[in-house]
N, C-alpha and C. Protein backbone atom coordinates (compact mmCIF):
# COMPACT_ATOMS: atom_id res chain seq x y z
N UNK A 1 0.82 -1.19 0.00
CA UNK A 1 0.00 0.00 0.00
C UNK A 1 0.87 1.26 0.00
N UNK A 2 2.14 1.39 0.54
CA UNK A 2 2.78 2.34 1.17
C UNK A 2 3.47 2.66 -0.83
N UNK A 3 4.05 1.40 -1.38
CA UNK A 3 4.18 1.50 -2.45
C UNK A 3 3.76 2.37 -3.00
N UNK A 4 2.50 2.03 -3.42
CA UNK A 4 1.50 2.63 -4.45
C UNK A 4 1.49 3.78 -4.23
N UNK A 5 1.58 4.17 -2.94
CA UNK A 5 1.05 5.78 -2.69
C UNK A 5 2.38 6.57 -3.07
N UNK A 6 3.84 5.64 -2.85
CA UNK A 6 4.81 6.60 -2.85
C UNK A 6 4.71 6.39 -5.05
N UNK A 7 4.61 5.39 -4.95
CA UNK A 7 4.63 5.66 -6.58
C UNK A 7 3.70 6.55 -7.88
N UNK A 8 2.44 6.51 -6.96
CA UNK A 8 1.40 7.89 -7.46
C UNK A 8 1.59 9.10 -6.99
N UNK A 9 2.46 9.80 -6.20
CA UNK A 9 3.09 10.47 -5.55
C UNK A 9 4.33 10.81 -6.77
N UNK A 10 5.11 10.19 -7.34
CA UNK A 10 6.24 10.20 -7.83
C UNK A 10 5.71 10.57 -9.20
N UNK A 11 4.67 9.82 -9.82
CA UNK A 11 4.24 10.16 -11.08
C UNK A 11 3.38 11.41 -11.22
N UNK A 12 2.75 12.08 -9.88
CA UNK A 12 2.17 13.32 -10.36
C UNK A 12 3.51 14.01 -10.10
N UNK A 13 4.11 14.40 -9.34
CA UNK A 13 5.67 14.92 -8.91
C UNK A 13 6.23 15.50 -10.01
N UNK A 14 6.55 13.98 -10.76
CA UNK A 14 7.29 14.06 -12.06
C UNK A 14 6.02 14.95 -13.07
N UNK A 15 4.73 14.68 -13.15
CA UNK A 15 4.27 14.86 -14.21
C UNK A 15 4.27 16.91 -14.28
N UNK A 16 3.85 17.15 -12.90
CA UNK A 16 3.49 18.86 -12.68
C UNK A 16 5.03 19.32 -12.12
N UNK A 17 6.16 18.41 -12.31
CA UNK A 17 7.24 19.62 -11.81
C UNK A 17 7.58 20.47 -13.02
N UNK A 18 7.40 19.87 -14.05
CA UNK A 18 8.16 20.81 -15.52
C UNK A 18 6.81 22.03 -15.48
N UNK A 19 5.67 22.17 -14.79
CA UNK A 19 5.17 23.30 -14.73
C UNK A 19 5.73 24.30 -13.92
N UNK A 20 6.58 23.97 -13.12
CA UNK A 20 6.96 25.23 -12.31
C UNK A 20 8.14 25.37 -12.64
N UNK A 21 8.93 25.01 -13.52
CA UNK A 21 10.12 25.59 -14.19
C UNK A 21 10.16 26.14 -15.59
N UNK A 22 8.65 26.37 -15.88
CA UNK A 22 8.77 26.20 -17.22
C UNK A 22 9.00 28.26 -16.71
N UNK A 23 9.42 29.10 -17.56
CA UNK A 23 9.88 30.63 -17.24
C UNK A 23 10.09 31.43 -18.63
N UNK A 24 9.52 32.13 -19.05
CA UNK A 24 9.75 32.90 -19.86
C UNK A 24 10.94 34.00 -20.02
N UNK A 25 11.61 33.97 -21.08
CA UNK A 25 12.73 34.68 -20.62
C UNK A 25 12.68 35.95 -21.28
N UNK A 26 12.83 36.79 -20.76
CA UNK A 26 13.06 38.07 -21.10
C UNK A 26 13.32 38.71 -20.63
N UNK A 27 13.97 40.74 -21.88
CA UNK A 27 15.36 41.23 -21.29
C UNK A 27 14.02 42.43 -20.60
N UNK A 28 14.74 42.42 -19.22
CA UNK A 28 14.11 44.12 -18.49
C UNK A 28 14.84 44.93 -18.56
N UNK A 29 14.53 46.10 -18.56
CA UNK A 29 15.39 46.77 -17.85
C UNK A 29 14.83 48.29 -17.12
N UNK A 30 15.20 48.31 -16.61
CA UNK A 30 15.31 49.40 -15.50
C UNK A 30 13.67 50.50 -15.96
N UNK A 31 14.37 50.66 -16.72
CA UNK A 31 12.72 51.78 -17.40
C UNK A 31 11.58 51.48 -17.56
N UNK A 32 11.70 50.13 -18.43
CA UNK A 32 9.82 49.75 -18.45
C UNK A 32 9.66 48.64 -17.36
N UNK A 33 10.37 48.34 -16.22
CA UNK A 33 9.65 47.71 -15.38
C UNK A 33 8.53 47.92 -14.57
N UNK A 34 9.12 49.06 -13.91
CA UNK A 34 7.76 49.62 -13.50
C UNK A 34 6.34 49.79 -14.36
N UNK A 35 6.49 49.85 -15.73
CA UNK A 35 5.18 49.74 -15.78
C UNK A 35 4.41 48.34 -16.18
N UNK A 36 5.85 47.28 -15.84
CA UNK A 36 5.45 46.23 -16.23
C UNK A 36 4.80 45.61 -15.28
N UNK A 37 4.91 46.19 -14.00
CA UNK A 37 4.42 45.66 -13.21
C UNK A 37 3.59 46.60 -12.04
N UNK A 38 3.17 47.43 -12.71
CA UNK A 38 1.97 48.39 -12.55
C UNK A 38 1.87 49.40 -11.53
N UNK A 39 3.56 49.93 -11.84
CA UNK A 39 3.46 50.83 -10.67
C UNK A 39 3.42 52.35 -11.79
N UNK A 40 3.17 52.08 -13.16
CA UNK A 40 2.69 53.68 -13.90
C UNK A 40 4.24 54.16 -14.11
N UNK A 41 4.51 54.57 -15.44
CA UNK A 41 5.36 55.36 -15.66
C UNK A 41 5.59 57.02 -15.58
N UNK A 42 5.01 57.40 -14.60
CA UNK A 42 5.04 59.21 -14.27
C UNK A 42 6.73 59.26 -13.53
N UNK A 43 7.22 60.62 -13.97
CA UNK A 43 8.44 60.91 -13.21
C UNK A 43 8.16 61.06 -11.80
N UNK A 44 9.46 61.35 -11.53
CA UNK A 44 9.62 60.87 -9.65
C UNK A 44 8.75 62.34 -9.16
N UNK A 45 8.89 63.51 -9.54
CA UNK A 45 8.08 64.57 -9.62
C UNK A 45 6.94 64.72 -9.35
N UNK A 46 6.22 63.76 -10.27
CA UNK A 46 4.67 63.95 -10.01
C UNK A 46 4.25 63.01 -9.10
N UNK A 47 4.98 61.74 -9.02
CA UNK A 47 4.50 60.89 -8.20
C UNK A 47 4.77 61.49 -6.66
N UNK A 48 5.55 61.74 -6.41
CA UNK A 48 5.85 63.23 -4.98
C UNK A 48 4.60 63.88 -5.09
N UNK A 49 3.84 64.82 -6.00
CA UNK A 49 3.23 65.63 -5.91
C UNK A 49 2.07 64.82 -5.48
N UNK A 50 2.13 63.79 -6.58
CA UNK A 50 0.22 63.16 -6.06
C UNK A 50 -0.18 62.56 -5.03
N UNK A 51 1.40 62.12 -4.49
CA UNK A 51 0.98 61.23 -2.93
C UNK A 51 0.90 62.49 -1.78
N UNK A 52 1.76 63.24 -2.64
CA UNK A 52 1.38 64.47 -0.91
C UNK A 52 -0.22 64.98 -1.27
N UNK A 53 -0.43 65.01 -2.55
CA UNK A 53 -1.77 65.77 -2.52
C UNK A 53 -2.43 64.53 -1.96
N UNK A 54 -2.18 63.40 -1.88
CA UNK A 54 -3.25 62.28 -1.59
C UNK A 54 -3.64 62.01 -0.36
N UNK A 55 -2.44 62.26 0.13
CA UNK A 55 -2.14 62.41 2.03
C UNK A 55 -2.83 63.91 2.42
N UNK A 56 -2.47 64.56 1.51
CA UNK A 56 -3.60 65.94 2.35
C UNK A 56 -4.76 65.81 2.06
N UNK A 57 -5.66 65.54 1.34
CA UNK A 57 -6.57 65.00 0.79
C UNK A 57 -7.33 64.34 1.72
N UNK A 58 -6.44 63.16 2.13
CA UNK A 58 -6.91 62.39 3.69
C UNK A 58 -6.77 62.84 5.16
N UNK A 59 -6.17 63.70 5.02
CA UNK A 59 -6.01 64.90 6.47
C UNK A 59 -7.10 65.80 6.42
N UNK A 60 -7.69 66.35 5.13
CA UNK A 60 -8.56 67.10 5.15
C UNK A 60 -10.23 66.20 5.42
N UNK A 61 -10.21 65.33 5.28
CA UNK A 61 -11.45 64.49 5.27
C UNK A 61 -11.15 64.68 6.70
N UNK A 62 -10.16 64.06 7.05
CA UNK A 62 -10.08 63.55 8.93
C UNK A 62 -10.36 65.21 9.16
N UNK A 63 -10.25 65.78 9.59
CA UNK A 63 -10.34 67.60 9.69
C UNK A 63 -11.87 67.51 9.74
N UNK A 64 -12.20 67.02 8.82
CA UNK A 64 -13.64 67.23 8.70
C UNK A 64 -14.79 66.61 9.32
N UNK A 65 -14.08 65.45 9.13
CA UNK A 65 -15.01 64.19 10.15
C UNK A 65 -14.61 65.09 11.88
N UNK A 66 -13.75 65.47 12.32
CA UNK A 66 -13.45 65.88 13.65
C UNK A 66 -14.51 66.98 13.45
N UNK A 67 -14.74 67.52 12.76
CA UNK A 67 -15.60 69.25 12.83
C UNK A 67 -17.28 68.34 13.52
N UNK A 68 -16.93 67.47 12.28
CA UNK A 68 -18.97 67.12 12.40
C UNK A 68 -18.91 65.82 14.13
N UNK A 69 -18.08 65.97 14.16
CA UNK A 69 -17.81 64.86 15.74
C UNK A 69 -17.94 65.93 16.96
N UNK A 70 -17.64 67.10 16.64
CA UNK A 70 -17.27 67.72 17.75
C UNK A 70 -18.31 68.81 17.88
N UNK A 71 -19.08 68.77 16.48
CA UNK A 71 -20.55 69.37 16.32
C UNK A 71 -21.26 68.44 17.07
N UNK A 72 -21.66 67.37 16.77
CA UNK A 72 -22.27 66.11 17.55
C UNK A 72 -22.22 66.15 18.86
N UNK A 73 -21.03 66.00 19.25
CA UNK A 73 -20.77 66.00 20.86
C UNK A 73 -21.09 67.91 21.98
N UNK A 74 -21.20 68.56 21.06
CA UNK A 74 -21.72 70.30 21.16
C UNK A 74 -23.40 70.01 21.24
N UNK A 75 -23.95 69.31 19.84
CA UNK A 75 -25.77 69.14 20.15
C UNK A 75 -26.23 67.99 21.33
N UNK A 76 -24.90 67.06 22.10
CA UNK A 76 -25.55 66.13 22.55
C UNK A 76 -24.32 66.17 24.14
N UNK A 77 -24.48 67.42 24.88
CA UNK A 77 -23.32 67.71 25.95
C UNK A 77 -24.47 67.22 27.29
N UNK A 78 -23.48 65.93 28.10
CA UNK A 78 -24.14 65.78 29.30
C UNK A 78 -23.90 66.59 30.73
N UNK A 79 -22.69 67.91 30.37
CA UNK A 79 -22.24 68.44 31.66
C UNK A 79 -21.57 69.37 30.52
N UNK A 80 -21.42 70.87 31.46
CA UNK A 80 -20.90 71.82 30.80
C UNK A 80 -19.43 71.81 30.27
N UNK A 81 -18.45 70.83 30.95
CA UNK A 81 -17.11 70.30 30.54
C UNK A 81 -17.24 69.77 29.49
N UNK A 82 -18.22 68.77 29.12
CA UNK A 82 -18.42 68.09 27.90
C UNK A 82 -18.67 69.49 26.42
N UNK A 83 -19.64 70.09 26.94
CA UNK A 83 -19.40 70.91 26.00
C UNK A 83 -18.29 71.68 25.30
N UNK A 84 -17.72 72.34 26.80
CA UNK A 84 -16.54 73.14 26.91
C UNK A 84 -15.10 71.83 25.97
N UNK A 85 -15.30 70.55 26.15
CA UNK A 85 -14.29 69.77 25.31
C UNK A 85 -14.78 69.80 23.57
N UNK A 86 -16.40 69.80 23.38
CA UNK A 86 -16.82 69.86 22.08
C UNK A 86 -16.55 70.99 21.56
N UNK A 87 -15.50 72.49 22.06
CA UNK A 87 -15.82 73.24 21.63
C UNK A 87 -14.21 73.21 20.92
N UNK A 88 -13.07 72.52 22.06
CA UNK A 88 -12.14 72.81 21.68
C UNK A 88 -11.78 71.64 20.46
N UNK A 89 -12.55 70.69 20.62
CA UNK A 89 -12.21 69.55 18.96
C UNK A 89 -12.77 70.43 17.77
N UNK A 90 -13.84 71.26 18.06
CA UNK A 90 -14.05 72.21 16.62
C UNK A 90 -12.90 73.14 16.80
N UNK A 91 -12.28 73.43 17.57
CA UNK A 91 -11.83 74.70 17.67
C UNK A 91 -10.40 73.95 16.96
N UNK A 92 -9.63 72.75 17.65
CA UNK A 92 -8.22 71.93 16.98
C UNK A 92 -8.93 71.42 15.36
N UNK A 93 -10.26 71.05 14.72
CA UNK A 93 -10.14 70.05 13.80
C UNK A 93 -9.89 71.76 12.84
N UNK A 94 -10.65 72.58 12.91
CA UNK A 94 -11.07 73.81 12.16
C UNK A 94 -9.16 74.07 12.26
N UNK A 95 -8.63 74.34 13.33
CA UNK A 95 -7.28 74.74 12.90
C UNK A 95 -6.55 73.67 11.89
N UNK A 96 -6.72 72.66 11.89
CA UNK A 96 -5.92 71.60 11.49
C UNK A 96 -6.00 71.49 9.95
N UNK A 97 -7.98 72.06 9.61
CA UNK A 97 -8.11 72.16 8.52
C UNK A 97 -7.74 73.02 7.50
N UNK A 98 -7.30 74.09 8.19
CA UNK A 98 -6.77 75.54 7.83
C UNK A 98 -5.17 74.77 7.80
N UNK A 99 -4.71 74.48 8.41
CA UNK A 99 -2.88 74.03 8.15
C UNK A 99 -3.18 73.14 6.95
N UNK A 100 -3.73 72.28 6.68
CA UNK A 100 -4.13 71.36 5.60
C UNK A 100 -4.08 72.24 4.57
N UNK A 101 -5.34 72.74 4.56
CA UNK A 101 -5.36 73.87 3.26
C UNK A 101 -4.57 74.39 2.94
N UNK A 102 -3.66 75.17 3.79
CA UNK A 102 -2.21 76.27 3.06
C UNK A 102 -1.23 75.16 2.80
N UNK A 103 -0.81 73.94 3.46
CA UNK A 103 -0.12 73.23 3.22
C UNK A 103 -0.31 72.46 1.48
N UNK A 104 -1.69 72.39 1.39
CA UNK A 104 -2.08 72.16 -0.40
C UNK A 104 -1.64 73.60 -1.11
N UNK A 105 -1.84 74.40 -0.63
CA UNK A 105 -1.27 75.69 -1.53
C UNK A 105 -0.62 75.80 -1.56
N UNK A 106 0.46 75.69 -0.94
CA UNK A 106 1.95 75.32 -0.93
C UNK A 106 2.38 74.77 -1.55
N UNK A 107 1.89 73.39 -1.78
CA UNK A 107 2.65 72.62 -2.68
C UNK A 107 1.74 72.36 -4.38
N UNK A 108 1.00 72.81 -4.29
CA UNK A 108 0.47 73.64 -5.83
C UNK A 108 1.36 74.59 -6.06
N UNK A 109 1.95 75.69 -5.13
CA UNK A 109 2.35 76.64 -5.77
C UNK A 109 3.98 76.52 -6.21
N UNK A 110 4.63 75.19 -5.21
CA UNK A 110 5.79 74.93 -5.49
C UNK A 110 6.06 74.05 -6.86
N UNK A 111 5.20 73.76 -6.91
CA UNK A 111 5.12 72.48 -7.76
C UNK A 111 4.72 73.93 -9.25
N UNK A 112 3.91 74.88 -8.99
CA UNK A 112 3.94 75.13 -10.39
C UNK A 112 4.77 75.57 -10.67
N UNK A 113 5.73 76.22 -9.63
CA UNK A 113 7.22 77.31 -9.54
C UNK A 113 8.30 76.66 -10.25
N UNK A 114 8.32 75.12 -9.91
CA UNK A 114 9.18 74.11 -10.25
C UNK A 114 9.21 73.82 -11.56
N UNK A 115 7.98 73.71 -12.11
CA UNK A 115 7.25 73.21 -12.92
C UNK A 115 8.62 73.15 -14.53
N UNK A 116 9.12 74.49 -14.84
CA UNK A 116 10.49 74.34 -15.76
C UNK A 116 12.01 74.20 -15.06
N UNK A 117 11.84 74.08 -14.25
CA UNK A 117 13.48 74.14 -13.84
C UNK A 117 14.50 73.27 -14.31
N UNK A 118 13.73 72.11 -14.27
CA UNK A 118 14.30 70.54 -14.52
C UNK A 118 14.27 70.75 -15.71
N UNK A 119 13.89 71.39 -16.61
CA UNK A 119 13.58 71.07 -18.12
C UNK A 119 15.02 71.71 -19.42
């Protein structure tokens, strides 16, 4: 019994190993890999620009979700401290959202300043 099993064992083995060596060969190099493997061919430039805009983007949502949390906790205060804390999360998300914002203008405006230098 032990046979059989090691010998049907051996014949699928043998039959599916030439599938995992089988490899296509070809030349890369350096330039079109990335988009060979789907990370987009944009210069190092823009890809900087779009992840910071992407990250502020998501700071500004969070900014925002804190405004309408701290509105919430302002229409629904069980003691005057509670309020007095709902006033200062509008009072930090509203600043935070304002640093967000100039921080996007900033880098719009660097980015358009930049925009020939390299060229």
């Amino acid at each position: 019994m032990a046979k059989k099993i090691s010998l049907i064992l051996l014949a699928l083995g043998l039959i599916l190993c030439p599938n995992f060596v089988l490899a296509q060969v070809t030349s890369y190099s350096i330039e079109n890999i990335g988009g060979s493997i789907g990370l987009g061919t944009a210069d190092l430039k823009t890809t900087v620009i779009n992840v910071i805009q992407w990250v502020l983007g998501i700071l500004a949502l969070v900014a925002v979700v804190m405004i309408i949390i701290g509105g919430v906790m302002l229409m629904t205060p069980t003691s005057e401290e509670k309020a007095e804390k709902a006033k200062k999360v509008i009072t930090a998300a509203v600043i935070g959202l304002i640093v967000v914002l100039l921080a996007w203008a900033i880098v719009i405006f660097v980015a358009g300043t930049t925009a020939n230098v390299t060229e």
